[in-house]
Protein backbone atom coordinates (compact mmCIF):
# COMPACT_ATOMS: atom_id res chain seq x y z
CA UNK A 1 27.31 176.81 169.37
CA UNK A 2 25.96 173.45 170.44
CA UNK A 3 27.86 172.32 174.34
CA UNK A 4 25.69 169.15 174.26
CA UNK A 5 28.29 166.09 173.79
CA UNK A 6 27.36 164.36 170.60
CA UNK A 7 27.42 160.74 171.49
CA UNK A 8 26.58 159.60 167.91
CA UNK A 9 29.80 161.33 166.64
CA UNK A 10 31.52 160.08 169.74
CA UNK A 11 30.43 156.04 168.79
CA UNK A 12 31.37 157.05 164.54
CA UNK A 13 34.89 157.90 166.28
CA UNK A 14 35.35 154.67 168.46
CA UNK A 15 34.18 152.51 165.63
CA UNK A 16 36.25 153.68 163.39
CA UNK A 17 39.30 153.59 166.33
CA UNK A 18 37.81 149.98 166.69
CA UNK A 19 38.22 149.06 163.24
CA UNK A 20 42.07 150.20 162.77
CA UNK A 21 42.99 148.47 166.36
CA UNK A 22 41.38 145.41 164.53
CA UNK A 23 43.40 145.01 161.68
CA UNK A 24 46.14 146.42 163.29
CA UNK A 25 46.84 143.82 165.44
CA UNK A 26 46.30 141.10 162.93
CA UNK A 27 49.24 143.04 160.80
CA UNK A 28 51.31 143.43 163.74
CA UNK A 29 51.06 139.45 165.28
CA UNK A 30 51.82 138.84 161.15
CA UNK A 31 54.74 141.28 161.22
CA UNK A 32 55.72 139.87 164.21
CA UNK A 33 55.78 136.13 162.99
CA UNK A 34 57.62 137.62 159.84
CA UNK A 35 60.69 139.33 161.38
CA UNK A 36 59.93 142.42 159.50
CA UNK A 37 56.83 145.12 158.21
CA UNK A 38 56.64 148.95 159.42
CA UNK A 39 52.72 149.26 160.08
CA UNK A 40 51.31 147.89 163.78
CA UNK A 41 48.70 148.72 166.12
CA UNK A 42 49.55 151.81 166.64
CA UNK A 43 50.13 152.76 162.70
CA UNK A 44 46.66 151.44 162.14
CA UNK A 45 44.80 153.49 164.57
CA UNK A 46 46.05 156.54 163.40
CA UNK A 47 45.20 155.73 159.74
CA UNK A 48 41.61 155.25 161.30
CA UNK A 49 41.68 158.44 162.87
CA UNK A 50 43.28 160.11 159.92
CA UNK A 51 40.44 158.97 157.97
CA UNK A 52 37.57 159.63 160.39
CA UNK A 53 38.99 163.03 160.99
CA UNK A 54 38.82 163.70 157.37
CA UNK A 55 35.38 162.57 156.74
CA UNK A 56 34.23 164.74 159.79
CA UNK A 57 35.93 167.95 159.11
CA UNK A 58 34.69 167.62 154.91
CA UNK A 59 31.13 167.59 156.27
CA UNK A 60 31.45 170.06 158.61
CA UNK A 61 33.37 173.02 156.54
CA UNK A 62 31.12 171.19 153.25
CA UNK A 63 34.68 170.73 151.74
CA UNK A 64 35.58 167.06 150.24
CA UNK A 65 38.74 168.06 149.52
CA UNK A 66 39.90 168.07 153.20
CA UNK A 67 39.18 164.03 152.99
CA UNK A 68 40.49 163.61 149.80
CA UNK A 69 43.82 165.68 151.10
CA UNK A 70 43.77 163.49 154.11
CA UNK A 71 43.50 160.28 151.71
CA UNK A 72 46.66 161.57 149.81
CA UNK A 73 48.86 162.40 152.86
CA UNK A 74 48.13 158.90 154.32
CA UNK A 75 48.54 156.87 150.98
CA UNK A 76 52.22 158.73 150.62
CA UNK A 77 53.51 157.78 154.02
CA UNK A 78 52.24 154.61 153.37
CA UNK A 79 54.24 154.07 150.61
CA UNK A 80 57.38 155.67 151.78
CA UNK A 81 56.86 153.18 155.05
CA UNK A 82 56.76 150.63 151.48
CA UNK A 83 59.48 151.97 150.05
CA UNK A 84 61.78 152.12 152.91
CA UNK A 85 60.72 148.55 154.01
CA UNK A 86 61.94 146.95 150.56
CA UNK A 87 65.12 148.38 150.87
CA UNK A 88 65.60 146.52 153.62
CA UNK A 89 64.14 143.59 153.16
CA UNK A 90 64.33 143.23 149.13
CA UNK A 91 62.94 139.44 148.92
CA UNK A 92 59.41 140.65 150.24
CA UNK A 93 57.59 143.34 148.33
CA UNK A 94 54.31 142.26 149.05
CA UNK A 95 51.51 145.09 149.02
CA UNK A 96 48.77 143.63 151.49
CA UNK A 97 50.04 145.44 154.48
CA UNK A 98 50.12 148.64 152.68
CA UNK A 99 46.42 148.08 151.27
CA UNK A 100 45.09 147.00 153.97
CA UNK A 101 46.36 150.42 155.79
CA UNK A 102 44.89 152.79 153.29
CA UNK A 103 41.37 150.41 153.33
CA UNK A 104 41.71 150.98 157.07
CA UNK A 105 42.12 155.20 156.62
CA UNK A 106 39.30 154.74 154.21
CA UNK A 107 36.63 152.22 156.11
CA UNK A 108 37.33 155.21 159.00
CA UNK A 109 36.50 157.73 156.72
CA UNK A 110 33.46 155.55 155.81
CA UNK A 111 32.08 155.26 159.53
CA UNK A 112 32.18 158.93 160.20
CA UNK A 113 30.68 159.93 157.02
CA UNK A 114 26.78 157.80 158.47
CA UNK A 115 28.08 154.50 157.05
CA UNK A 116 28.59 152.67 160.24
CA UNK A 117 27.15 149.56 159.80
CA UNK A 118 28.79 148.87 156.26
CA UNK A 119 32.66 150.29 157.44
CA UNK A 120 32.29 147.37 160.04
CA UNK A 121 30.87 144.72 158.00
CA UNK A 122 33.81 145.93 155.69
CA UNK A 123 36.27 146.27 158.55
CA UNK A 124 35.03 142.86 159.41
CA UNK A 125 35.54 141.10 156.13
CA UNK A 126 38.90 142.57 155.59
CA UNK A 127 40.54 141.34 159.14
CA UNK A 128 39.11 137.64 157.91
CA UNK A 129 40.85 138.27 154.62
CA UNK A 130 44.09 138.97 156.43
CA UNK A 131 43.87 136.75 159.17
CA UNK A 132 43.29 133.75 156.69
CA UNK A 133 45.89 134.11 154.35
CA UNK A 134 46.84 130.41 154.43
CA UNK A 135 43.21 128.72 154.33
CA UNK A 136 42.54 131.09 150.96
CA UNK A 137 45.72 130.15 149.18
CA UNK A 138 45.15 126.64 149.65
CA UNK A 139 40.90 126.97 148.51
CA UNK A 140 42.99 128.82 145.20
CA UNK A 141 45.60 125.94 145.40
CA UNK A 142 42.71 123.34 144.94
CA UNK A 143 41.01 125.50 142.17
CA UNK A 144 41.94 124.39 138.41
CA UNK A 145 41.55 126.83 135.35
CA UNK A 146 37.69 124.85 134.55
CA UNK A 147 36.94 126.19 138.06
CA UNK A 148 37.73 129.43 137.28
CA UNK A 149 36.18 129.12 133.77
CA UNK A 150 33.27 127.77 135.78
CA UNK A 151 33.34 130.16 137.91
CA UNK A 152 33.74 133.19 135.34
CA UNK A 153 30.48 131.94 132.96
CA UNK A 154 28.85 131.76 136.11
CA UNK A 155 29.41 135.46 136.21
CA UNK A 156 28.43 135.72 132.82
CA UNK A 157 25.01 134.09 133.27
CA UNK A 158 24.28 136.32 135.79
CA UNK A 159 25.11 140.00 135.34
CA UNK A 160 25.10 139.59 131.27
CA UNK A 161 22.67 136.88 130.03
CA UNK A 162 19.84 137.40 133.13
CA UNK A 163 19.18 141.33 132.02
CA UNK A 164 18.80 140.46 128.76
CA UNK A 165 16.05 137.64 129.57
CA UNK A 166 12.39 139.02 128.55
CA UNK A 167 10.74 139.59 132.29
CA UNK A 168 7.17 138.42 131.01
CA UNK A 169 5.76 135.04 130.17
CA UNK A 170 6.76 133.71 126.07
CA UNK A 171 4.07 130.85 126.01
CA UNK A 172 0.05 130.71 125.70
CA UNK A 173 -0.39 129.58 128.87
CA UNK A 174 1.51 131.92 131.00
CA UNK A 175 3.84 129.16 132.04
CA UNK A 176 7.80 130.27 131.38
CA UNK A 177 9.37 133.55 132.05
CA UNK A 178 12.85 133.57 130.73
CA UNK A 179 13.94 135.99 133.60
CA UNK A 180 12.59 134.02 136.44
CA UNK A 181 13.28 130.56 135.04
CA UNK A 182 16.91 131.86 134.65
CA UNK A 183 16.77 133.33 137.81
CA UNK A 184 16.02 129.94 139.78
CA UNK A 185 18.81 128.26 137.44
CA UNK A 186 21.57 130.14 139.07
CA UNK A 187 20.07 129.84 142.83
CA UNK A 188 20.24 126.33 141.91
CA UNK A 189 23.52 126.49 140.28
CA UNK A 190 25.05 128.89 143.63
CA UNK A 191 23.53 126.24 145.98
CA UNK A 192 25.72 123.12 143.98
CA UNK A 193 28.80 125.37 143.59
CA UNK A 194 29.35 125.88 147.53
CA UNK A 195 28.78 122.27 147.85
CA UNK A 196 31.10 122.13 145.29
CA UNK A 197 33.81 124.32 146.85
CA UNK A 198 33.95 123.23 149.85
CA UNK A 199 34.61 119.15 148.68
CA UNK A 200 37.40 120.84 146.64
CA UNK A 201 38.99 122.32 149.64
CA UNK A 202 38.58 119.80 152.46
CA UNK A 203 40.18 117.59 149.90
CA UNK A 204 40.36 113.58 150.18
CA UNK A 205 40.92 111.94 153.31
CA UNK A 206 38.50 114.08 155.20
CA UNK A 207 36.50 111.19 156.03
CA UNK A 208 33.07 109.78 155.18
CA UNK A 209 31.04 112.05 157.04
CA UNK A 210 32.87 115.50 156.06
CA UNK A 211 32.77 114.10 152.44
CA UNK A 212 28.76 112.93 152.41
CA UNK A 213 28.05 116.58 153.68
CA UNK A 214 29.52 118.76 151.76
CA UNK A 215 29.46 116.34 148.61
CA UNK A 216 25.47 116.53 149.35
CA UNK A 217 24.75 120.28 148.95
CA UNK A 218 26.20 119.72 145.24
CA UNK A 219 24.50 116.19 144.22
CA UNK A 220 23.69 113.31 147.05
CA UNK A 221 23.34 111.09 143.42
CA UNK A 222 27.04 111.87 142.85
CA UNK A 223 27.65 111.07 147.07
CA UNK A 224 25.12 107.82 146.30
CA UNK A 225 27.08 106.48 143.35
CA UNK A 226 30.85 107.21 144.37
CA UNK A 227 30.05 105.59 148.03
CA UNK A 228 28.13 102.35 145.84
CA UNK A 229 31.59 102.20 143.91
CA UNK A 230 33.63 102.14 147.19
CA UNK A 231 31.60 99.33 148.86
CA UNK A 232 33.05 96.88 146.15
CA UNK A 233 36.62 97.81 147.82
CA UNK A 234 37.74 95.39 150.64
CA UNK A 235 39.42 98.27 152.70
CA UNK A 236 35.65 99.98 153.38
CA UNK A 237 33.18 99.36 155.78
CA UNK A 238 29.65 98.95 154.02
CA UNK A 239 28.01 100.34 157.05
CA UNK A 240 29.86 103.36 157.20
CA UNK A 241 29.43 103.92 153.55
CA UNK A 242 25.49 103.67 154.11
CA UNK A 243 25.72 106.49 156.82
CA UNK A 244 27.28 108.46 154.22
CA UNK A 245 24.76 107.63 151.83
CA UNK A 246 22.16 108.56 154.82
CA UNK A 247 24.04 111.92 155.77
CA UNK A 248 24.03 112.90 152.21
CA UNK A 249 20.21 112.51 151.43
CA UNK A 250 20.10 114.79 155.28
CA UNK A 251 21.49 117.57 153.39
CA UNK A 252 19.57 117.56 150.75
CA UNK A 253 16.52 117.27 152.60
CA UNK A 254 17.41 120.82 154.10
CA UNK A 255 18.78 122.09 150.40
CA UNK A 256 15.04 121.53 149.16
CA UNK A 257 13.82 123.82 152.20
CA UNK A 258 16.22 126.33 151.64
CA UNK A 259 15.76 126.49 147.96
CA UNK A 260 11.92 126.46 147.90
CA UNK A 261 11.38 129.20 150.61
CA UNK A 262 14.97 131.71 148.61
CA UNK A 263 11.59 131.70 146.22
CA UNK A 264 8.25 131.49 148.48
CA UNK A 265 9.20 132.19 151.62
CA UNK A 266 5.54 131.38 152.73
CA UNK A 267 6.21 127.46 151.79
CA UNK A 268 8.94 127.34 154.99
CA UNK A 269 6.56 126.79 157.51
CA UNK A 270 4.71 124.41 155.63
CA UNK A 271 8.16 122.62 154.26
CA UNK A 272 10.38 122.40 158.13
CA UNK A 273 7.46 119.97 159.09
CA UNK A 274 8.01 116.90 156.63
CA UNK A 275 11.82 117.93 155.63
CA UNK A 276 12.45 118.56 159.56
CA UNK A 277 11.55 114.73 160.49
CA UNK A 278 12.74 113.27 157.05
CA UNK A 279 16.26 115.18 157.78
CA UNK A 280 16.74 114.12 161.24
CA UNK A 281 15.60 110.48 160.48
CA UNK A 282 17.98 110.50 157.90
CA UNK A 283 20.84 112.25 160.30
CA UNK A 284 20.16 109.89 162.89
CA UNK A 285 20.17 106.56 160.58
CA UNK A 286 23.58 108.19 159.40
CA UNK A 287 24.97 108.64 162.92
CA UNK A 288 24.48 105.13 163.85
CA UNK A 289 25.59 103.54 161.22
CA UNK A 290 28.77 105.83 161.28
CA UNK A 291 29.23 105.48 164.90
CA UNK A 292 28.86 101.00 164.31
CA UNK A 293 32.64 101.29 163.82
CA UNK A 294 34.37 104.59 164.08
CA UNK A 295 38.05 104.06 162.48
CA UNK A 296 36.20 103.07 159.47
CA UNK A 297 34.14 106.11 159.02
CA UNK A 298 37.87 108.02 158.96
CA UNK A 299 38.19 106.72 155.14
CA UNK A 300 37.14 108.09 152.37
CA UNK A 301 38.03 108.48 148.70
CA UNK A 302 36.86 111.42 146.76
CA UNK A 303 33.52 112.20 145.69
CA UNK A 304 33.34 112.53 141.50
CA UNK A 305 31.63 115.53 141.96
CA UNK A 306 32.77 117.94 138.83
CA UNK A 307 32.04 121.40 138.79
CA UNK A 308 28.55 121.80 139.12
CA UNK A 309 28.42 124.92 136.61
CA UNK A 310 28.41 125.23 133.25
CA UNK A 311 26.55 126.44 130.29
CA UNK A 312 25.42 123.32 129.03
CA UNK A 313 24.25 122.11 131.69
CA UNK A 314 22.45 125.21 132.80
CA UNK A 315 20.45 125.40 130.08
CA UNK A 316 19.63 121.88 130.18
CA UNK A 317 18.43 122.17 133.87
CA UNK A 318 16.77 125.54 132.36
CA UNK A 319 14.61 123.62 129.92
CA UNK A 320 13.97 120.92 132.34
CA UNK A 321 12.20 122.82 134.56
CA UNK A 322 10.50 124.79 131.70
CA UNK A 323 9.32 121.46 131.00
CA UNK A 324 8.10 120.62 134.41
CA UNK A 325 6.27 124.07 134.83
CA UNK A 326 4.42 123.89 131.15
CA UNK A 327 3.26 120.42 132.48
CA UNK A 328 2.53 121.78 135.79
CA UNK A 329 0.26 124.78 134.31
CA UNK A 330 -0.99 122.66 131.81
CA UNK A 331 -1.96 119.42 134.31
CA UNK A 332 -3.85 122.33 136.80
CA UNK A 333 -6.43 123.36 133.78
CA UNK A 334 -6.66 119.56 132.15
CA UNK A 335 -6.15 117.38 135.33
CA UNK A 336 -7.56 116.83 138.93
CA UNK A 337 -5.25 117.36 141.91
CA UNK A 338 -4.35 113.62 141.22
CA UNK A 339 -2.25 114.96 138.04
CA UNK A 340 0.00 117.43 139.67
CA UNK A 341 1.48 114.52 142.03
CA UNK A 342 1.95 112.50 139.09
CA UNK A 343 3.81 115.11 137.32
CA UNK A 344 5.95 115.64 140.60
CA UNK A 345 6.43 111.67 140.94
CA UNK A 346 7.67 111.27 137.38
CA UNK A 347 9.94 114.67 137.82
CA UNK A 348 11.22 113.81 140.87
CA UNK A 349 12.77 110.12 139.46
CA UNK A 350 15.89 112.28 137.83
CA UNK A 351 15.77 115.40 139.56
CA UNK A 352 14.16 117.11 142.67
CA UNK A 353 15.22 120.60 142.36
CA UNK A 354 13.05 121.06 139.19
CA UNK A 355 9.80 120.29 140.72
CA UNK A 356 10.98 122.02 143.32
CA UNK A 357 11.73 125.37 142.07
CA UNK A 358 8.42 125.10 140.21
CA UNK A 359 5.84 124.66 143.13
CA UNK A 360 7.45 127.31 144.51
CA UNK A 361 7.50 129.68 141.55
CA UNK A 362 3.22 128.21 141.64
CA UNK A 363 3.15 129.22 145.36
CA UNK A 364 4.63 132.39 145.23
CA UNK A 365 1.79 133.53 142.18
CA UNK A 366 -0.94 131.79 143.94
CA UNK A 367 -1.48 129.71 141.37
CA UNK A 368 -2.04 126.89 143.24
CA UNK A 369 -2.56 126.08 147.23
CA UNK A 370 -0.07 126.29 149.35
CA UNK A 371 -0.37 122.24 150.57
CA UNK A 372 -0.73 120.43 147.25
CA UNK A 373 2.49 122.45 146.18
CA UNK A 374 3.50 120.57 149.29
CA UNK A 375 2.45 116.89 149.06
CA UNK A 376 3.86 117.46 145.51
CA UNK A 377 7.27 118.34 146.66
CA UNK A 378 7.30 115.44 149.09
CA UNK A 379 6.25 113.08 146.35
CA UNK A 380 8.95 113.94 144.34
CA UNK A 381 11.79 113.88 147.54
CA UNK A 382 10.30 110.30 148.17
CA UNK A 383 10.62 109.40 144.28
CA UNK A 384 13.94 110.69 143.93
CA UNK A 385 15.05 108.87 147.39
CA UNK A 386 13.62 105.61 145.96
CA UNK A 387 15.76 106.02 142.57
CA UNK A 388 18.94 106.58 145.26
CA UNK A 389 18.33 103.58 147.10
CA UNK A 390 17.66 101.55 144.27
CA UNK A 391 21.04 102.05 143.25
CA UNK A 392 22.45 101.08 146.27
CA UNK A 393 20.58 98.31 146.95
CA UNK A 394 21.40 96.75 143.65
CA UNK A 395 24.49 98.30 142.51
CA UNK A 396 26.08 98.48 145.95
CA UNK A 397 27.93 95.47 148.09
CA UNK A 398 26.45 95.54 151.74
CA UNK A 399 24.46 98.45 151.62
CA UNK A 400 21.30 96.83 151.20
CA UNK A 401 20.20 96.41 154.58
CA UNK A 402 21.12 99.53 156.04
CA UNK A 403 19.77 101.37 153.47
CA UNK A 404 16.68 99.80 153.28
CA UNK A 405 15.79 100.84 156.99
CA UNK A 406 16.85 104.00 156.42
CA UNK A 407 14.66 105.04 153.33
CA UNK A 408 11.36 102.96 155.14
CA UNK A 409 12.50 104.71 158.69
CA UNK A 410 12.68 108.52 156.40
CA UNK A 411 9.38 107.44 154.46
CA UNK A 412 7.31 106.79 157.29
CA UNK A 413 8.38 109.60 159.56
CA UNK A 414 8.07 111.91 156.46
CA UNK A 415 4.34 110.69 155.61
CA UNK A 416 3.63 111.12 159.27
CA UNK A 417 4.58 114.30 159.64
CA UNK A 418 2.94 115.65 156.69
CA UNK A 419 -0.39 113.65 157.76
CA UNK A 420 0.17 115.71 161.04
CA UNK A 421 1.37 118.85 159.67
């Protein structure tokens, strides 16, 4: 027999004591607030135990059936603690305290069985689950049944359509892979949709700021156009509008370096020089026209951002940027250098994720050097900034000026730093 005190076993047992005193006490302040529920603190840090007990005694007699008898005892008082609570209080059957009690006997199990770090990222996500009951229902309040549609074909493009995709190139020239050019749809399509969620939930009335942020990670065109709308209002301040505009482009500035190195993560480095200055150019042109009048910049209507998901318009972004990388492939064998910016110039005028996605894809094969993919991506930010302020300029009421600074102030810091860089 071993005397040496096992201090692994010892920390398996404290997490797992850890984790049940966690969501304990979120049940118990909720009970408490409630006027009524039969699990606390304590009740929680005995399930833990229960479970950790039975995960250490099944590996050391080599018996599961000791956990799995310890799972049953605990999920029967449980629901007798259930049962004997809706008796008494008839109008609330609600099971979440009783779940969350057997996931607690369960995550403990989990910790003591050499799981550690995944019963406490677990144990983790479950207390933020409880704790922000509120917050959740009213992200599901703002949800409609496209969102969930949306949200289900999303699903559906990704765990049933991407498998099926042929993982080798289709065309003479090596240029489109189903799989991967399907692949980079839905990292584009997951990057709009939490822009997407998170306009739906802050709702309107946020403010211009709040609203050009998150309305940015899903479109700054949509953000462009809904803010060149609201200048014609008399209620709005132009100014504060054009910060919004500003902020907007910001984001998407750092949504073209996070996309671009999810596929080459090689291209960050070269990417956080000319995105770093254009972003905080653009964040600081945004700040002071925001901050030019600040009960203004508390106004602001909703951004006509729909959801950003769909099959239609996945497959039309899909063929887009099949497009862009035949033309791409096809412009390195026919064309000098020379014809690869002018591909990414006339691809960046509607759309910047495209060219995007495909000078990484070219990075990432080393099928072409790491800096042209580069200049080619900046070519195509700058184009697609210059369509943006067009429309502002010309379709917008006193956003000329402001605007105008701010895409010459982002251009010339952005060609800078990439002369530098």
């Amino acid at each position: 027999m071993q005397n040496e005190f096992d201090f692994a076993l010892a920390q398996d047992f404290g997490t797992a004591l850890l984790l049940g005193g966690l969501l304990g006490i979120e049940r118990e302040k909720r009970n408490t607030r409630s006027g009524f529920g039969h699990a606390g603190l304590r009740s929680f840090i005995l399930l833990s135990q229960v479970g950790a007990l039975g995960g250490f005694l099944s590996q050391e007699f080599a018996s599961p059936w000791i956990l799995a008898a310890a799972l049953v005892a605990a999920t029967a008082m449980v629901l007798a603690g259930y049962f004997v609570t809706a008796r008494q209080h008839p109008d609330s059957t609600g099971l979440t305290t009783e779940l969350a009690a057997i996931v607690t006997c369960l995550l403990g199990a989990l910790v003591v069985t050499g799981h550690r770090e995944l019963g406490i990222g677990l144990g983790v996500v479950t207390a933020a689950v409880l704790a922000y009951k509120k917050p959740l229902h009213d992200m599901v309040g703002q949800l409609g049944w496209e969102d969930v549609l949306a949200g289900l074909r999303l699903l559906l493009a990704t765990f049933i359509v991407l498998p099926l995709l042929p993982n080798e190139a289709v065309d003479p020239w090596g240029a489109i892979n189903p799989y991967k050019l399907w692949l980079l749809v839905l990292l584009i399509s997951g990057l709009s949709l939490v822009g997407y969620v998170v306009t739906r939930w802050l709702g309107p009335g946020r403010g211009i700021a709040v609203t050009a942020a998150a309305g940015g990670l899903a479109s700054s065109t949509a953000v462009t156009l809904t803010f060149v709308k609201q200048s014609h209002e008399p209620l709005v301040a132009p100014r504060q509008l054009a910060g919004g505009i500003l902020l907007a482009w910001a984001v998407m500035f750092g949504r073209v370096v996070v996309a671009a190195s999810v596929v080459a993560p090689a291209m960050f480095g070269a990417l956080i020089v000319p995105f770093g200055a254009m972003l905080l150019t653009s964040a600081a042109g945004a700040t002071t026209c925001l901050l030019l009048n600040r009960r203004a910049a508390t106004a602001a209507g909703d951004v006509e951002i729909k959801n950003p998901f769909s099959l239609w318009a996945a497959s039309k972004f899909a063929l887009l940027f099949a497009v862009v990388q035949l033309l791409l492939v096809l412009g390195q064998q026919s064309l000098p250098q020379s014809g690869i910016y002018t591909i990414a110039a006339l691809a960046g005028l509607t759309d910047v994720d495209a060219i995007t996605l495909s000078m990484a894809q070219q990075v990432r094969g080393s099928d072409v050097d790491l800096h042209v993919a580069v200049v080619a991506i900046v070519i195509a930010t700058v184009a697609n900034t210059l369509v943006k302020a067009g429309m502002a300029v010309f379709l917008g009421k006193g956003l000329g000026r402001p605007v105008l600074l701010g895409t010459a102030a982002i251009l010339a810091v952005g060609a800078v730093a990439l002369l530098l860089g």
